[in-house]
C-alpha atoms as a PDB file:
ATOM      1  CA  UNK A   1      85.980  59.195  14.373  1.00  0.00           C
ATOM      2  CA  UNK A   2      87.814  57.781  11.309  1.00  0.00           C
ATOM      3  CA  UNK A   3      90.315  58.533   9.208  1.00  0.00           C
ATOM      4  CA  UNK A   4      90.057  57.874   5.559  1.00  0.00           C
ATOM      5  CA  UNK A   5      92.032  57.623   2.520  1.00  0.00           C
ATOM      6  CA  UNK A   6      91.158  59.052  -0.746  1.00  0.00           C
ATOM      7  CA  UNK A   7      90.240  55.482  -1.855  1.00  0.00           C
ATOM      8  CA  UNK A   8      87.035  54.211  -0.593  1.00  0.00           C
ATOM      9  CA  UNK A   9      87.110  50.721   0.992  1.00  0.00           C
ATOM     10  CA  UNK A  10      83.550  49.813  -0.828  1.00  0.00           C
ATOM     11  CA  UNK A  11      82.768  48.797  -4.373  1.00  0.00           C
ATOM     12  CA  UNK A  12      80.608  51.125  -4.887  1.00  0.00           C
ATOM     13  CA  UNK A  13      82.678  54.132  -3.111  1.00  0.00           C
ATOM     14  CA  UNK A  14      85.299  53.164  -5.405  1.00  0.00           C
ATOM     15  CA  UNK A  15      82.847  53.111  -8.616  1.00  0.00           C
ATOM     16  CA  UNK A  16      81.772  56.844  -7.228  1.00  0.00           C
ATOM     17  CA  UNK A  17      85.564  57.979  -7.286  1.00  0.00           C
ATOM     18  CA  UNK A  18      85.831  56.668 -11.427  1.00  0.00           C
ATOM     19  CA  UNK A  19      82.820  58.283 -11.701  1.00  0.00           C
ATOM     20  CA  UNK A  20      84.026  61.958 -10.366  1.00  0.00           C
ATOM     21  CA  UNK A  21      87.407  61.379 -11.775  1.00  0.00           C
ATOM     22  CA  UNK A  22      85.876  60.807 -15.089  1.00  0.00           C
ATOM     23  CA  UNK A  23      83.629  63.921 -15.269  1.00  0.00           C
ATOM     24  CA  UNK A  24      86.227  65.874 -12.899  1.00  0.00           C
ATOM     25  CA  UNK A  25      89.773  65.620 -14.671  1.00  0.00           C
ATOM     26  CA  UNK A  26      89.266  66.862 -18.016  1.00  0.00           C
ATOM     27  CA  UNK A  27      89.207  70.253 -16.845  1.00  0.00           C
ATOM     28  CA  UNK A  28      92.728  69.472 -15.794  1.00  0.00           C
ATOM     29  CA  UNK A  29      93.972  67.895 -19.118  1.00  0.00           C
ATOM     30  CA  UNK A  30      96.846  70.769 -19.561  1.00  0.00           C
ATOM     31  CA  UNK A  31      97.510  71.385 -16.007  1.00  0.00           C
ATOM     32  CA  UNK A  32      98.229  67.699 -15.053  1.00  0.00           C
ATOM     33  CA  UNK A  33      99.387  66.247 -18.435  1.00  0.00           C
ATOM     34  CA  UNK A  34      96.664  64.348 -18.811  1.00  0.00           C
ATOM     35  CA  UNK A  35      96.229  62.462 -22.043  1.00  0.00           C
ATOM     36  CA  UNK A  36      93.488  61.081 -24.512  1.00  0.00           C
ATOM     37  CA  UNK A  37      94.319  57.769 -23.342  1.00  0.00           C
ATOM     38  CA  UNK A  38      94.231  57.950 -20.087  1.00  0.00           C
ATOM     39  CA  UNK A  39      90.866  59.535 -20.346  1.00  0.00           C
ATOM     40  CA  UNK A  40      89.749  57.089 -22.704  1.00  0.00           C
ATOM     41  CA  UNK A  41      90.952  53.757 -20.433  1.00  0.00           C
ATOM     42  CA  UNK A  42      89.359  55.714 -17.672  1.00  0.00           C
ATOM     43  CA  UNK A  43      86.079  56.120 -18.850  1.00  0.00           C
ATOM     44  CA  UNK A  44      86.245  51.887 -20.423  1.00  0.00           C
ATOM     45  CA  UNK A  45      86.840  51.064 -16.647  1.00  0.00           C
ATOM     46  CA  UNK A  46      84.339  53.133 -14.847  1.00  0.00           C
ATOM     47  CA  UNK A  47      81.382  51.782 -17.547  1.00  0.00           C
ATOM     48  CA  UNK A  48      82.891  48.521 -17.110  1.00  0.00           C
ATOM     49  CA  UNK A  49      83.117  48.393 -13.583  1.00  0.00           C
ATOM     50  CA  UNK A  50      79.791  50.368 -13.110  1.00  0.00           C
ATOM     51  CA  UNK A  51      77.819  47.539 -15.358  1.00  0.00           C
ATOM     52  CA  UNK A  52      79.958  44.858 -13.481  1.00  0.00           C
ATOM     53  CA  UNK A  53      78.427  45.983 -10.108  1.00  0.00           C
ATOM     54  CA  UNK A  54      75.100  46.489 -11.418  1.00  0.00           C
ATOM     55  CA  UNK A  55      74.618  43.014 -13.132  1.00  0.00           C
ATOM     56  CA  UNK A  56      75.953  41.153  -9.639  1.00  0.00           C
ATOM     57  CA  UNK A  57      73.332  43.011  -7.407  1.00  0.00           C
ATOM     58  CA  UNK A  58      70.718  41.666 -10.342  1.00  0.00           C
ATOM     59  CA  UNK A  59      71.987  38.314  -9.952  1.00  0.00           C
ATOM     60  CA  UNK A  60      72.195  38.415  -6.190  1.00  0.00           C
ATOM     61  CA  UNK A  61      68.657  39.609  -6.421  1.00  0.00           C
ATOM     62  CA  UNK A  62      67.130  36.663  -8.480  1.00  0.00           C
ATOM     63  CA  UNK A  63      68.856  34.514  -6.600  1.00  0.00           C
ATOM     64  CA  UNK A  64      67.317  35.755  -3.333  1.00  0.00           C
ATOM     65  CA  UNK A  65      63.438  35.728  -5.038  1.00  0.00           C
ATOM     66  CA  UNK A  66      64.332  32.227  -6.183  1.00  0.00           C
ATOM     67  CA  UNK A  67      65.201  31.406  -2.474  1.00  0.00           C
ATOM     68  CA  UNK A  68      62.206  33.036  -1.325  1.00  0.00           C
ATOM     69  CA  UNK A  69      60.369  30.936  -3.987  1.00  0.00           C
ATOM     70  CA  UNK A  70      61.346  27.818  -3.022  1.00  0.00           C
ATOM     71  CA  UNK A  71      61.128  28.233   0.847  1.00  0.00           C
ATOM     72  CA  UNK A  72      57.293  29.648   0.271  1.00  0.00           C
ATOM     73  CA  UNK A  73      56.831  26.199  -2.266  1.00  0.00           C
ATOM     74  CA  UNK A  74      58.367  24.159   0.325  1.00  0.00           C
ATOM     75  CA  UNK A  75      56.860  25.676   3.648  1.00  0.00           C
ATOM     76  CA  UNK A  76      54.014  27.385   2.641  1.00  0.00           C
ATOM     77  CA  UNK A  77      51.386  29.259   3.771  1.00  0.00           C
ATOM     78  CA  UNK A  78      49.275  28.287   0.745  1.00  0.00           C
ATOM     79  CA  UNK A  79      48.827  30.550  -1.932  1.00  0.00           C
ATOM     80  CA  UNK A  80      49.410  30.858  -5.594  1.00  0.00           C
ATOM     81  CA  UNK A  81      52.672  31.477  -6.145  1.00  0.00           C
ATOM     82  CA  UNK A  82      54.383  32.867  -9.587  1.00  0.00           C
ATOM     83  CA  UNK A  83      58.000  31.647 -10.972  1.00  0.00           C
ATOM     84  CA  UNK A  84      60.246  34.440  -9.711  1.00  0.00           C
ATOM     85  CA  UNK A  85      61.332  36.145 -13.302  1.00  0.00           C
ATOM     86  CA  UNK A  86      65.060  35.413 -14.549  1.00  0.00           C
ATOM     87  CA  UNK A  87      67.796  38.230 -15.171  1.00  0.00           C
ATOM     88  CA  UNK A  88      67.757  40.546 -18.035  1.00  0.00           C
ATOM     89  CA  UNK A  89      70.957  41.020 -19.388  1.00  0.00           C
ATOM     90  CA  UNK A  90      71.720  44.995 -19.504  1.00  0.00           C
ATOM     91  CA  UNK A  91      72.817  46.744 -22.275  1.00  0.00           C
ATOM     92  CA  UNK A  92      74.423  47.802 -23.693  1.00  0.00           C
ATOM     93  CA  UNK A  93      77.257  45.049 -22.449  1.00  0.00           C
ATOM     94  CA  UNK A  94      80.312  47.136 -22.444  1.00  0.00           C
ATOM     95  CA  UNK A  95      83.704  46.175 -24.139  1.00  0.00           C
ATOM     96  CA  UNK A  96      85.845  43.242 -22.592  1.00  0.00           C
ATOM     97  CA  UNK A  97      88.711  44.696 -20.801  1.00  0.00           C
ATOM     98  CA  UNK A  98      91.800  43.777 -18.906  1.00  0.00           C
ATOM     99  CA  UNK A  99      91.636  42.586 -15.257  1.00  0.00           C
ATOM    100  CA  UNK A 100      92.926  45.088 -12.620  1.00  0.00           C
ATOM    101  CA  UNK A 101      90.604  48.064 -12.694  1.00  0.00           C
ATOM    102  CA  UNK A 102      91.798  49.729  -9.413  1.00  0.00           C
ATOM    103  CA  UNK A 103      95.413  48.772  -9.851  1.00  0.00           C
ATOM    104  CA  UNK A 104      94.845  51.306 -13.241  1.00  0.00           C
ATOM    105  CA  UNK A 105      93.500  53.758 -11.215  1.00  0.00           C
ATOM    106  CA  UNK A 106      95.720  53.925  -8.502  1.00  0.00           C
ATOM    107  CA  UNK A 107      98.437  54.094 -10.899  1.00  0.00           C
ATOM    108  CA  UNK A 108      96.911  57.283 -12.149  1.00  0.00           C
ATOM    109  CA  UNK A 109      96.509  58.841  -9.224  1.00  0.00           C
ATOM    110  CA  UNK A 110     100.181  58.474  -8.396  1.00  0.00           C
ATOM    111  CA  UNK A 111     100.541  60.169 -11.958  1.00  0.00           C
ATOM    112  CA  UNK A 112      98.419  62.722 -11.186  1.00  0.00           C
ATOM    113  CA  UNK A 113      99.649  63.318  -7.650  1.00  0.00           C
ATOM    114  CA  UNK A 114     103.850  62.951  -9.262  1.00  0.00           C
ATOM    115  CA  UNK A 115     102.956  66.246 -11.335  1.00  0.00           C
ATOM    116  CA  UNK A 116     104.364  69.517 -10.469  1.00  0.00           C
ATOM    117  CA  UNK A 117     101.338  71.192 -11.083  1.00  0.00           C
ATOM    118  CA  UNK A 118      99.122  69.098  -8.032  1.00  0.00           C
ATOM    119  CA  UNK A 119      97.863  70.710  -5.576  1.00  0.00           C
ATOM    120  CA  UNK A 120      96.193  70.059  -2.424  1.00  0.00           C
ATOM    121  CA  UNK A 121      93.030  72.133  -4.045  1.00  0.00           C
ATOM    122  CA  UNK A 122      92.993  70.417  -6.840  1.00  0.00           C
ATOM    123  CA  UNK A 123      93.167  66.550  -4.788  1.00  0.00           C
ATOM    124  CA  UNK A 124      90.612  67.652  -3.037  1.00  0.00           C
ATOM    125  CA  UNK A 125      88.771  69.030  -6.289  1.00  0.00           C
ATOM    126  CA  UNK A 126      89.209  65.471  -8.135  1.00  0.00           C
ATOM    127  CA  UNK A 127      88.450  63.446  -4.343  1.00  0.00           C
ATOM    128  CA  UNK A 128      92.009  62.641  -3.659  1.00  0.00           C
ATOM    129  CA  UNK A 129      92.889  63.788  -0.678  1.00  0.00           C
ATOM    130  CA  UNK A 130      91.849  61.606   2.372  1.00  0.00           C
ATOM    131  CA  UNK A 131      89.825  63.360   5.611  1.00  0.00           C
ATOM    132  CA  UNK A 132      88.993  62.951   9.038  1.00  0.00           C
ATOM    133  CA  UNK A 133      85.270  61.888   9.305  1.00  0.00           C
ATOM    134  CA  UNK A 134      83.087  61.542  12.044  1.00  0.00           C
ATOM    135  CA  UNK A 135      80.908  58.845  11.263  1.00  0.00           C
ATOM    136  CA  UNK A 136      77.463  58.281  12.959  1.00  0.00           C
ATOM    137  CA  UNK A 137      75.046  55.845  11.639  1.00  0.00           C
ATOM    138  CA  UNK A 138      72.307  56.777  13.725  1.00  0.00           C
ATOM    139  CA  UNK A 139      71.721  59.545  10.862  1.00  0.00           C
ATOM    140  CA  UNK A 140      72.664  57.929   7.621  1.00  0.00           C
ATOM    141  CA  UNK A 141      69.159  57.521   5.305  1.00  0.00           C
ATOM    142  CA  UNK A 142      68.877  56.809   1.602  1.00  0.00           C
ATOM    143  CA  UNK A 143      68.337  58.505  -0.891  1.00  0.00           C
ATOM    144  CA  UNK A 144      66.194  56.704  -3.504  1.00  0.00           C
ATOM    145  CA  UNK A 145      65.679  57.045  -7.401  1.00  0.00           C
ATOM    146  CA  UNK A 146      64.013  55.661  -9.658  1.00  0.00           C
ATOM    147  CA  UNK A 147      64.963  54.008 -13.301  1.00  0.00           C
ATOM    148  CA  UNK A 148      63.829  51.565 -15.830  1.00  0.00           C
ATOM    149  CA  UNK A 149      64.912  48.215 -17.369  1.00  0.00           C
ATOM    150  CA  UNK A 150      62.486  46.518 -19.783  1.00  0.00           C
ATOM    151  CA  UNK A 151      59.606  48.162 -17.824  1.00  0.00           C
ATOM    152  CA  UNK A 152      61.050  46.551 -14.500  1.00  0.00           C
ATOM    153  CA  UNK A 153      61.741  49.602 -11.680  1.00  0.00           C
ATOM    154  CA  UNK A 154      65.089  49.777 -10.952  1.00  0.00           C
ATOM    155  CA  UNK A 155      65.975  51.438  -7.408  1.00  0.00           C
ATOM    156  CA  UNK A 156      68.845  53.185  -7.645  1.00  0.00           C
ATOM    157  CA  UNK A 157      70.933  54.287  -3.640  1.00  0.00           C
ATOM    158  CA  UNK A 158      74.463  54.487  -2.895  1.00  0.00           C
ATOM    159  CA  UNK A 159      76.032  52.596  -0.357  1.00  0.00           C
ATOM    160  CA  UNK A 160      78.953  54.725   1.713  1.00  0.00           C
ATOM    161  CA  UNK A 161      79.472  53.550   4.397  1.00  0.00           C
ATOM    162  CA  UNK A 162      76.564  50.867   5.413  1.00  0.00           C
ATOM    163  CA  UNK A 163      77.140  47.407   4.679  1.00  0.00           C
ATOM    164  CA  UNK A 164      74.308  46.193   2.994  1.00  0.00           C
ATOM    165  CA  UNK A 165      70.292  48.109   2.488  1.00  0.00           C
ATOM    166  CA  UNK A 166      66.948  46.609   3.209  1.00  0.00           C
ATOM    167  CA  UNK A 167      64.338  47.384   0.259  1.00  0.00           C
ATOM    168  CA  UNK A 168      60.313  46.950   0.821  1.00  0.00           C
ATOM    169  CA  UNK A 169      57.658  47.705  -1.874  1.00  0.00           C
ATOM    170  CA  UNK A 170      54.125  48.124  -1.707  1.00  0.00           C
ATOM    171  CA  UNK A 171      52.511  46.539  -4.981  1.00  0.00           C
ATOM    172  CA  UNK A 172      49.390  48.497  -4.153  1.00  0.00           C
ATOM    173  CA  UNK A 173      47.776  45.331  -3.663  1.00  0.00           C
ATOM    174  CA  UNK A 174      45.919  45.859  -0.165  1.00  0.00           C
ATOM    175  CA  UNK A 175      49.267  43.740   1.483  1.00  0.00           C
ATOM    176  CA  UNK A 176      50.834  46.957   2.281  1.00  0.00           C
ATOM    177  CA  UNK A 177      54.921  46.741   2.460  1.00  0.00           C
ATOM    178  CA  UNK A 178      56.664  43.393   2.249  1.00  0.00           C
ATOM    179  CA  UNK A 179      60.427  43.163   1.981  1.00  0.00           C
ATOM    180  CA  UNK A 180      61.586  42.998  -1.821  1.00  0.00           C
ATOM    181  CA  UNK A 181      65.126  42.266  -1.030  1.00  0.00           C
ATOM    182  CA  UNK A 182      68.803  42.720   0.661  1.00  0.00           C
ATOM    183  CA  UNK A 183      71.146  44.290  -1.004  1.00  0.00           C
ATOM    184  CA  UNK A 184      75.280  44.058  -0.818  1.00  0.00           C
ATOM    185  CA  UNK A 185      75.834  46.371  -3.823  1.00  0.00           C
ATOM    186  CA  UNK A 186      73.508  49.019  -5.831  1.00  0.00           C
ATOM    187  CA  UNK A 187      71.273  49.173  -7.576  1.00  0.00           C
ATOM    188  CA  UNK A 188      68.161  46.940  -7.083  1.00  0.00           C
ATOM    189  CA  UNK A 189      66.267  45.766 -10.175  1.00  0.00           C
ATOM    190  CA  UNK A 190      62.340  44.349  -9.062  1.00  0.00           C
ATOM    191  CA  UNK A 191      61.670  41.235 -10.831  1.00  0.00           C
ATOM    192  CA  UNK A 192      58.268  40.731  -9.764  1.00  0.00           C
ATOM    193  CA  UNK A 193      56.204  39.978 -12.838  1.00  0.00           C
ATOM    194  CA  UNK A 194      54.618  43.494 -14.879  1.00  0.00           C
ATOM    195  CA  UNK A 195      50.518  43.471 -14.471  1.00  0.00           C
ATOM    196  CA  UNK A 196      49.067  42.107 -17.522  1.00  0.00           C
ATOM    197  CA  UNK A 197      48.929  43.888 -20.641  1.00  0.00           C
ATOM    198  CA  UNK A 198      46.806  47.273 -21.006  1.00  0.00           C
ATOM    199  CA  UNK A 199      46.664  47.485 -16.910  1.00  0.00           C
ATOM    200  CA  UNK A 200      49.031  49.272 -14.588  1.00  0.00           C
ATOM    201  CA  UNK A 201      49.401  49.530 -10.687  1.00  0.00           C
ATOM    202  CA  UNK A 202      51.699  52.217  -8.632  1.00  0.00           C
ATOM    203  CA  UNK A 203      54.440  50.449  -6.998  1.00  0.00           C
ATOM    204  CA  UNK A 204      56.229  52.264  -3.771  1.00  0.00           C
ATOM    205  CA  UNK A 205      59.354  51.666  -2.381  1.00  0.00           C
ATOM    206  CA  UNK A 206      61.382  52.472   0.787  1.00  0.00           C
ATOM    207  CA  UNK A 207      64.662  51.136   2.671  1.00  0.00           C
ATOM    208  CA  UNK A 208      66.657  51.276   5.467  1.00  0.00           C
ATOM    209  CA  UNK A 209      70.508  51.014   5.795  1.00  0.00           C
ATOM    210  CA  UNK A 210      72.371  47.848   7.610  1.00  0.00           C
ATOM    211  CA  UNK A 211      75.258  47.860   9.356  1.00  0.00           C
ATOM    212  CA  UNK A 212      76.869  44.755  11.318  1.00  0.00           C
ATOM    213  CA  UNK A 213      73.651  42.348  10.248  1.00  0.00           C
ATOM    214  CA  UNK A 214      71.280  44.960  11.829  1.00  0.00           C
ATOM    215  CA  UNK A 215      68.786  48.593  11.013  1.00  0.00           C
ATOM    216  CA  UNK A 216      70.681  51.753  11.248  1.00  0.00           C
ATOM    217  CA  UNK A 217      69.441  54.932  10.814  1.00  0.00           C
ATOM    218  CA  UNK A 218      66.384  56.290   9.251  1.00  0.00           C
ATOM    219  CA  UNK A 219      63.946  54.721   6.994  1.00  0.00           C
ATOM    220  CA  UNK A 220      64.177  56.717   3.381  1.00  0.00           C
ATOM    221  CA  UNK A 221      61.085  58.559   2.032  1.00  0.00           C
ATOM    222  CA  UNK A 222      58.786  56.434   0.136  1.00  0.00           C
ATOM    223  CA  UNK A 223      59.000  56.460  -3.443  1.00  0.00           C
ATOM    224  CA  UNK A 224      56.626  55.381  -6.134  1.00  0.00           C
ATOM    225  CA  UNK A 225      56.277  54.581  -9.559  1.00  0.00           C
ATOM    226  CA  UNK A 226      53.284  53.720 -11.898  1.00  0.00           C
ATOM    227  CA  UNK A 227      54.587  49.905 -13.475  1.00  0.00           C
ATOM    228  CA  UNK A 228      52.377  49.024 -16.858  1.00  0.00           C
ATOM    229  CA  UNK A 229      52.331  45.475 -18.803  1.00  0.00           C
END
């Protein structure tokens, strides 16, 4: 059992909570005294912080193809092997912004929590009001989805409470499932190079939490999605 505060102690949790606050609190512009500008700086921070967490698991994912790469170059077993593709850049790149993204939000949520209008149902309404959670990994499994980046599949899971998610794809290929990658953050963008022009192949997907550098829980359902060059 754990107790938990209305903050979530991962990256992602905490990207969730702008998320929900954004969408949540403008139904609660009169009651709360919430202004234009505080919706406004909150909904700069949550794309910014969003895109922030999106382009490291990108990065963290080239560099772990490139590492892949060059222990397969150096160790073998022989095959022909293709230059892991670099980063694409999203976009659109948001606005530069100030450092201190969940000092800003805290400090609303003190606002928000300071008015004489708060109440209990409406913390719990806009996720602000910590609960007592039993937690049991033995049943957490994700939930995948599916987007698109330059024609690359982007995976797209949410973390809670695991530290870290094992993706495998199936290229359709005859190999069956290989392990794509390890992730820290969401979401996952494949690199792998697009089938040549005019062809296509269906590419499938599935992943298992981690927890404490090992598998917990369930293995999600497989997901797939035709890829085209």
């Amino acid at each position: 059992m754990s107790t938990l505060t209305y903050m979530p102690n991962t990256d992602s949790g905490k990207a969730d909570l702008l998320q929900h606050l954004l969408t949540a609190l403008p139904a609660y512009t009169s009651t709360l005294s919430i202004s234009e500008e505080d919706l406004a700086n909150l909904s700069i921070d949550t794309t910014n912080f969003r895109y922030s967490l999106q382009s490291a698991g990108d990065m963290q994912a080239c560099s772990q193809s490139w590492t892949a790469f060059k222990n397969q170059l150096r160790d073998g077993p022989y095959s022909v092997l293709n230059l892991p593709m670099t980063p694409i850049v999203l976009q659109p790149v948001p606005v530069v912004i100030n450092a201190g993204i969940i000092p800003r939000l805290s400090a609303l949520v003190a606002q928000i929590k300071a008015h004489k209008n708060y109440t209990d149902s409406i913390g719990k309404d806009l996720w602000l009001v910590g609960a007592t959670q039993i937690i049991d990994p033995s049943t957490w499994k994700p939930i995948l989805n599916i987007q698109n980046q330059a024609g690359h599949p982007i995976i797209v899971w949410t973390k809670g409470h695991a530290g870290a998610i094992e993706i495998w794809v199936d290229r359709g290929d005859g190999n069956n499932f290989s392990l794509l990658t390890i992730n820290t953050e969401p979401n996952t963008t494949d690199k792998w190079p697009l089938p040549s022009a005019g062809s296509s192949q269906m590419w499938k997907y599935k992943a298992i939490y981690w927890l404490h550098d090992e598998q917990v829980g369930q293995w999600s359902d497989v997901i797939s999605v035709s890829v085209g060059g």
